[in-house]
N, C-alpha and C. Protein backbone atom coordinates (compact mmCIF):
# COMPACT_ATOMS: atom_id res chain seq x y z
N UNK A 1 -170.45 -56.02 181.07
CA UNK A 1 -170.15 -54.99 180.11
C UNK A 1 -168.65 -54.91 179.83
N UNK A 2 -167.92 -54.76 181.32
CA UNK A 2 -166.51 -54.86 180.88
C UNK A 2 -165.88 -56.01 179.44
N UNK A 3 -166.64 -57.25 179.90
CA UNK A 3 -166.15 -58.26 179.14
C UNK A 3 -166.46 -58.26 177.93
N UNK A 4 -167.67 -57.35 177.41
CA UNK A 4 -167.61 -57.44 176.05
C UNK A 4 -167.03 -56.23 175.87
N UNK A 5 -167.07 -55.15 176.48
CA UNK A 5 -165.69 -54.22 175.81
C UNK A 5 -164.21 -54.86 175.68
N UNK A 6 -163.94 -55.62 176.59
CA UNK A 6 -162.49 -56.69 175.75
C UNK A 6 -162.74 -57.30 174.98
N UNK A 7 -163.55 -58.21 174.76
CA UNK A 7 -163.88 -58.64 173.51
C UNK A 7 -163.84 -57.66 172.19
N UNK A 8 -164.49 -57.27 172.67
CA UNK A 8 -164.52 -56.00 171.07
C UNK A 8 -163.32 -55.37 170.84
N UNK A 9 -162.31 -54.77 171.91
CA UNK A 9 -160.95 -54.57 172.14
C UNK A 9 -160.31 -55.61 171.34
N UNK A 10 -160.33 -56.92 171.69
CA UNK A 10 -159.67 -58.24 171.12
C UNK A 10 -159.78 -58.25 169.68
N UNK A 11 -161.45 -58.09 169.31
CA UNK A 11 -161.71 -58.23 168.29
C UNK A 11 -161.33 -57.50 166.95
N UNK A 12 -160.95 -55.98 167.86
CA UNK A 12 -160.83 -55.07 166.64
C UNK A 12 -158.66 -54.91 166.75
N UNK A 13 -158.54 -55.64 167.56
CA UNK A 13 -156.93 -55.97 167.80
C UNK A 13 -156.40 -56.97 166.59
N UNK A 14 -157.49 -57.65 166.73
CA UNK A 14 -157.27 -59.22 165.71
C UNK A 14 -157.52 -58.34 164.31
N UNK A 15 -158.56 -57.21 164.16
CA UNK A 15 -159.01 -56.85 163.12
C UNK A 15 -158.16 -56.04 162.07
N UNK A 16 -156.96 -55.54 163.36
CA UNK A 16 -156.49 -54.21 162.63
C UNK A 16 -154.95 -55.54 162.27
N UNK A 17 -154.57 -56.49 162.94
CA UNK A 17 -153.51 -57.53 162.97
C UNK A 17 -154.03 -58.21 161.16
N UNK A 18 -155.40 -58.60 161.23
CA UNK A 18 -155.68 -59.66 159.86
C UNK A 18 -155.74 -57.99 159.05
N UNK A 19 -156.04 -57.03 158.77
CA UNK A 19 -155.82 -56.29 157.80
C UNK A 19 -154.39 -55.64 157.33
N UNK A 20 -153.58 -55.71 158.05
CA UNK A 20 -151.56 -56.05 158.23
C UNK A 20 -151.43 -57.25 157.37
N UNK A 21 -152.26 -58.24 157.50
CA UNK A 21 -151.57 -59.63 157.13
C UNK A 21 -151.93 -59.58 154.93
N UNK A 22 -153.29 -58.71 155.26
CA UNK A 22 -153.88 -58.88 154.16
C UNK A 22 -153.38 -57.58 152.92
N UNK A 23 -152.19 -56.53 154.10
CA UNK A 23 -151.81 -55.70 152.99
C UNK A 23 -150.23 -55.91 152.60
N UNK A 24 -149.89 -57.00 154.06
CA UNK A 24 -148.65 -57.90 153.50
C UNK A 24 -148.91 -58.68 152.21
N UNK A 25 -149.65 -59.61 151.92
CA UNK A 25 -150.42 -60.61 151.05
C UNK A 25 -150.64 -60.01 149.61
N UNK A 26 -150.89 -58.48 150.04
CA UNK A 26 -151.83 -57.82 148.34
C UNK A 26 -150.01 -57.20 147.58
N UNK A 27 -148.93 -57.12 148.74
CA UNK A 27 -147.94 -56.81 148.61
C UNK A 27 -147.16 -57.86 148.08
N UNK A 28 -147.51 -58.67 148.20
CA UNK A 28 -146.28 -59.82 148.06
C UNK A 28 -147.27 -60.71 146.86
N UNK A 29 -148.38 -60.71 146.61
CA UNK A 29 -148.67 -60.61 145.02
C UNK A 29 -148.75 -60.12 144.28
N UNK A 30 -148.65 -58.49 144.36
CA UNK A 30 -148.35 -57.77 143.25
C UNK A 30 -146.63 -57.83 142.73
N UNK A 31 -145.56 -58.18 143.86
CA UNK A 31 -144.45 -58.71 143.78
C UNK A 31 -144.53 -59.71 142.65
N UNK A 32 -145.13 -60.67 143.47
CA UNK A 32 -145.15 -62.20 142.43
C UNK A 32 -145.43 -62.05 140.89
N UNK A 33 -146.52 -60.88 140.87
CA UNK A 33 -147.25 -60.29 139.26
C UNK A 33 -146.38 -59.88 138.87
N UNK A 34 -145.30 -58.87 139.25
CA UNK A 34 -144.45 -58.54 138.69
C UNK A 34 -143.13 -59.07 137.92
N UNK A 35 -143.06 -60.31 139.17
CA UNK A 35 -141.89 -61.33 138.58
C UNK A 35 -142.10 -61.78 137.57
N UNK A 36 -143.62 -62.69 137.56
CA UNK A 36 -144.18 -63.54 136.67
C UNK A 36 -144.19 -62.82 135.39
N UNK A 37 -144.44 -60.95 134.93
CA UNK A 37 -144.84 -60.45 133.92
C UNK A 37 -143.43 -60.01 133.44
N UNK A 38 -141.71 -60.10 134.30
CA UNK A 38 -140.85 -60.08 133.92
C UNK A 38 -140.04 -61.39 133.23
N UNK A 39 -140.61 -62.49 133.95
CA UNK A 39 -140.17 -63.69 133.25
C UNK A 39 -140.58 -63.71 131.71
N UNK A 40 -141.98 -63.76 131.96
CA UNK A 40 -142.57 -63.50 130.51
C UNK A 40 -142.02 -62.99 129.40
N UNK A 41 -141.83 -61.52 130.02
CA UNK A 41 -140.82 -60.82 128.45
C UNK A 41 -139.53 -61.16 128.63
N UNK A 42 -138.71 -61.81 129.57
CA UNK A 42 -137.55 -62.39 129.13
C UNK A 42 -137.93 -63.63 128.48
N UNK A 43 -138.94 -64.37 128.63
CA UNK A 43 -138.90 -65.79 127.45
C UNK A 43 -139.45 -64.94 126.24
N UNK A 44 -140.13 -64.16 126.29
CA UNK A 44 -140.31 -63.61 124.88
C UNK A 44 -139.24 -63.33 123.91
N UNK A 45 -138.77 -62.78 124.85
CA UNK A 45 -136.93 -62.06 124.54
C UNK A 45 -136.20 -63.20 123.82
N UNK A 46 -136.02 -64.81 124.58
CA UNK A 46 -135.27 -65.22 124.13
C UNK A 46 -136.15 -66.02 123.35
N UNK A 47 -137.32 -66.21 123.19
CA UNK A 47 -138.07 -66.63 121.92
C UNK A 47 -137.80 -65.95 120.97
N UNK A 48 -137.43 -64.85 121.01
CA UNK A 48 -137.29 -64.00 119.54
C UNK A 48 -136.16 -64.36 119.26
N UNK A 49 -135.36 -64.25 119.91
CA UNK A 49 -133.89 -64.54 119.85
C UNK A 49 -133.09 -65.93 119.07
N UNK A 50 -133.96 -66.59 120.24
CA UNK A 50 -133.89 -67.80 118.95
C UNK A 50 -134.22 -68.30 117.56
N UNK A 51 -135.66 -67.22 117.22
CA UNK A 51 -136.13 -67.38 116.14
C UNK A 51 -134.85 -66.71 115.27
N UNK A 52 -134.71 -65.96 115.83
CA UNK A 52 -133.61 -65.01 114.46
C UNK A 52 -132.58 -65.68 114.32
N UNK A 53 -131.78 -66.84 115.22
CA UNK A 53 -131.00 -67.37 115.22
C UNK A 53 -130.81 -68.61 114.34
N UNK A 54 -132.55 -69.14 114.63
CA UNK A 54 -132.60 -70.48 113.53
C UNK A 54 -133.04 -69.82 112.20
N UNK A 55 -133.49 -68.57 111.96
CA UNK A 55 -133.54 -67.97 110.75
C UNK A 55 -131.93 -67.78 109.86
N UNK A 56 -131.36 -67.37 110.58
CA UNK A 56 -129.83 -66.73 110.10
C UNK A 56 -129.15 -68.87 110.20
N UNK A 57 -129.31 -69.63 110.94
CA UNK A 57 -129.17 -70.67 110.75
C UNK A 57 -129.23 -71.38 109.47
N UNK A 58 -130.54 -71.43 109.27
CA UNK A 58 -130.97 -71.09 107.88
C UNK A 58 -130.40 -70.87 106.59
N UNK A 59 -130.30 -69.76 106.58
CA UNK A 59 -129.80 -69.16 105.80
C UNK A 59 -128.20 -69.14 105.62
N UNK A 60 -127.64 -69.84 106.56
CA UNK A 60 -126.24 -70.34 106.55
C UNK A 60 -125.79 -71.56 105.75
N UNK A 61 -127.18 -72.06 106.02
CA UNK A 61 -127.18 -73.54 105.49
C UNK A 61 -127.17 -73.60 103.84
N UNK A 62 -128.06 -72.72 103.53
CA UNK A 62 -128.34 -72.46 101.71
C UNK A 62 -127.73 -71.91 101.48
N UNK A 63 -126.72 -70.92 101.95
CA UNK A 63 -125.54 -70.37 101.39
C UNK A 63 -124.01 -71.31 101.57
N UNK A 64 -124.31 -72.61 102.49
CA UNK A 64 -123.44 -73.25 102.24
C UNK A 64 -123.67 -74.37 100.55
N UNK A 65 -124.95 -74.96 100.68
CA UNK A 65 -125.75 -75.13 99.96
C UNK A 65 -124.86 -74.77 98.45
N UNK A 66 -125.24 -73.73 98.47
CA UNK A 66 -125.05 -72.71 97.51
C UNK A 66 -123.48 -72.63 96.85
N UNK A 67 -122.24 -72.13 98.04
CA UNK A 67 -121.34 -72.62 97.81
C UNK A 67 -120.66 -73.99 97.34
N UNK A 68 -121.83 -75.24 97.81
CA UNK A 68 -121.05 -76.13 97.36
C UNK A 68 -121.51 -77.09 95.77
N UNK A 69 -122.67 -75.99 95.88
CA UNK A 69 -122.94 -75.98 93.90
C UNK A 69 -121.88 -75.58 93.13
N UNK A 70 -121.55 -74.07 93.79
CA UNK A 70 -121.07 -73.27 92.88
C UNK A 70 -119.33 -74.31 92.79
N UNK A 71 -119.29 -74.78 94.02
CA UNK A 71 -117.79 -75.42 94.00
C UNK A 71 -117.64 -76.72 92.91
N UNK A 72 -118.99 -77.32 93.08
CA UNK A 72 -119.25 -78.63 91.98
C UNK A 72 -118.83 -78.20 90.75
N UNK A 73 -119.85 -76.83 90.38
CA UNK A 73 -119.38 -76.97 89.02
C UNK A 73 -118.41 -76.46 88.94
N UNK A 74 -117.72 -75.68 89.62
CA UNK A 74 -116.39 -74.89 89.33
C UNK A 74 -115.23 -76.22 89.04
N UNK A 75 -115.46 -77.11 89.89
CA UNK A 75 -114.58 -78.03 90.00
C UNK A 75 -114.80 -78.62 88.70
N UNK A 76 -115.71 -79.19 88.37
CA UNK A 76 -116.16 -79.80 86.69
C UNK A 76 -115.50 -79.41 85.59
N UNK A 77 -115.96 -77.82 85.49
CA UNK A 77 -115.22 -77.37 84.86
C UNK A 77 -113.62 -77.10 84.87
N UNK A 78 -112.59 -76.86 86.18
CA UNK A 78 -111.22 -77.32 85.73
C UNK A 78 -111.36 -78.57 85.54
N UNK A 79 -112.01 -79.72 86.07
CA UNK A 79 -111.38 -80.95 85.08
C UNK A 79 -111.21 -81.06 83.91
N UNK A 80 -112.60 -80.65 83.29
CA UNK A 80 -112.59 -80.25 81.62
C UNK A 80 -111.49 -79.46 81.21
N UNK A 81 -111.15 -78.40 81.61
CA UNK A 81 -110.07 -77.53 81.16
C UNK A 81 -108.45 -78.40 81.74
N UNK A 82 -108.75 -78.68 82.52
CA UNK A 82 -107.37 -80.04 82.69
C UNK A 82 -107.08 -80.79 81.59
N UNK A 83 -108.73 -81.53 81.33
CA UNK A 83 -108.30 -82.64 80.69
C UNK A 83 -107.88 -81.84 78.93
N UNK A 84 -108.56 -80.66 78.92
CA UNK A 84 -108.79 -80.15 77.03
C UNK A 84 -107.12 -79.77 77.25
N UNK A 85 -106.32 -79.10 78.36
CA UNK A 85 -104.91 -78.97 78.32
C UNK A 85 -104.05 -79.94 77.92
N UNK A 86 -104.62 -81.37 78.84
CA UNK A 86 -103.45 -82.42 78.42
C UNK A 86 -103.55 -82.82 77.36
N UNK A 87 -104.54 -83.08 77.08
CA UNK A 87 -105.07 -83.43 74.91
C UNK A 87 -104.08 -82.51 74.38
N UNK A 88 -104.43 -81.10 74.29
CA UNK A 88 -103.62 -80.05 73.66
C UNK A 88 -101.95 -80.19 73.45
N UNK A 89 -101.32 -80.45 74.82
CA UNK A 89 -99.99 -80.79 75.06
C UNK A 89 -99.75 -82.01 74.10
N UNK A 90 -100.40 -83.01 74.26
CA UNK A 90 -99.81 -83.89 73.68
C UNK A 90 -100.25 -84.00 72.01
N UNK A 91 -101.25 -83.44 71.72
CA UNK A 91 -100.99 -83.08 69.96
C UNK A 91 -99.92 -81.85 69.75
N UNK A 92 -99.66 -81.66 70.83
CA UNK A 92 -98.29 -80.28 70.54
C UNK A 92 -97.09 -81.07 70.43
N UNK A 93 -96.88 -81.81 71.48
CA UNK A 93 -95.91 -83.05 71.51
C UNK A 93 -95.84 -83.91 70.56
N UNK A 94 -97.01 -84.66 69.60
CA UNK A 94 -96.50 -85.15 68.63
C UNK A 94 -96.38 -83.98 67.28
N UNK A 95 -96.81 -83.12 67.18
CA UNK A 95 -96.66 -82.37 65.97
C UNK A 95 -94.78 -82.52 66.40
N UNK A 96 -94.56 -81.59 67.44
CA UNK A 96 -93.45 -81.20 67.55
C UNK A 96 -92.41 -83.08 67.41
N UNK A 97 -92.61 -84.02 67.21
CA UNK A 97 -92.33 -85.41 67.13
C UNK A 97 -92.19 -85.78 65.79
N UNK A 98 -93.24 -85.29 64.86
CA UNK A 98 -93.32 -85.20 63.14
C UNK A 98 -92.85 -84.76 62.84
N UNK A 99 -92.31 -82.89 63.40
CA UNK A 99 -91.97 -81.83 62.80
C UNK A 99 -90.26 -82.88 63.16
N UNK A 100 -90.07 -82.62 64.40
CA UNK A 100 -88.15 -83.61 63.89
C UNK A 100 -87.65 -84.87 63.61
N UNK A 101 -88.81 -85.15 63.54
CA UNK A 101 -88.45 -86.66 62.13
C UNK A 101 -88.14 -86.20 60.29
N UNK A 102 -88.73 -85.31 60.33
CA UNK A 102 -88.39 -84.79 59.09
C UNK A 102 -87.39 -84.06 58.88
């Protein structure tokens, strides 16, 4: 009799030891759940982050885009107005060439 009252002693020793181990365990995965569900919304975080970044990227690009239309033709046009100046000058230059020959 003694020996199975140690036993059962042992048993419920081991019992109350594996239910310690198992509220260490439920502890240290709700830990882990927690990490894992904080990683998460930080990659979310910087998923968004990036999206707005290659959006505004984007949109850097077509406004360079954009600028270097607007620079094309701007530029086109002073050549034209360059070139309609130097024409101008020089029918000013020969009038003024006719006018003192006479």
């Amino acid at each position: 009799m003694r020996q199975l009252e140690g036993e059962l002693d042992a048993e419920q020793r081991h019992h109350v030891e594996a239910q310690k181990a198992v509220r260490r365990l439920e502890r240290r995965v709700q830990e882990l759940t927690q990490i894992s569900e904080d990683e998460e919304k930080a990659r979310d975080i910087e998923r968004e982050t990036m999206e707005k970044l290659q959006s505004k990227l984007k949109q850097y690009k077509r406004d360079l885009d954009d600028a270097v239309s607007a620079f094309a033709v701007l530029s086109s046009k002073l050549n034209r107005l360059m070139l309609f100046s130097a024409l101008m000058l020089l029918k000013l230059g020969n009038r003024k060439s006719r006018l003192s020959g006479l």
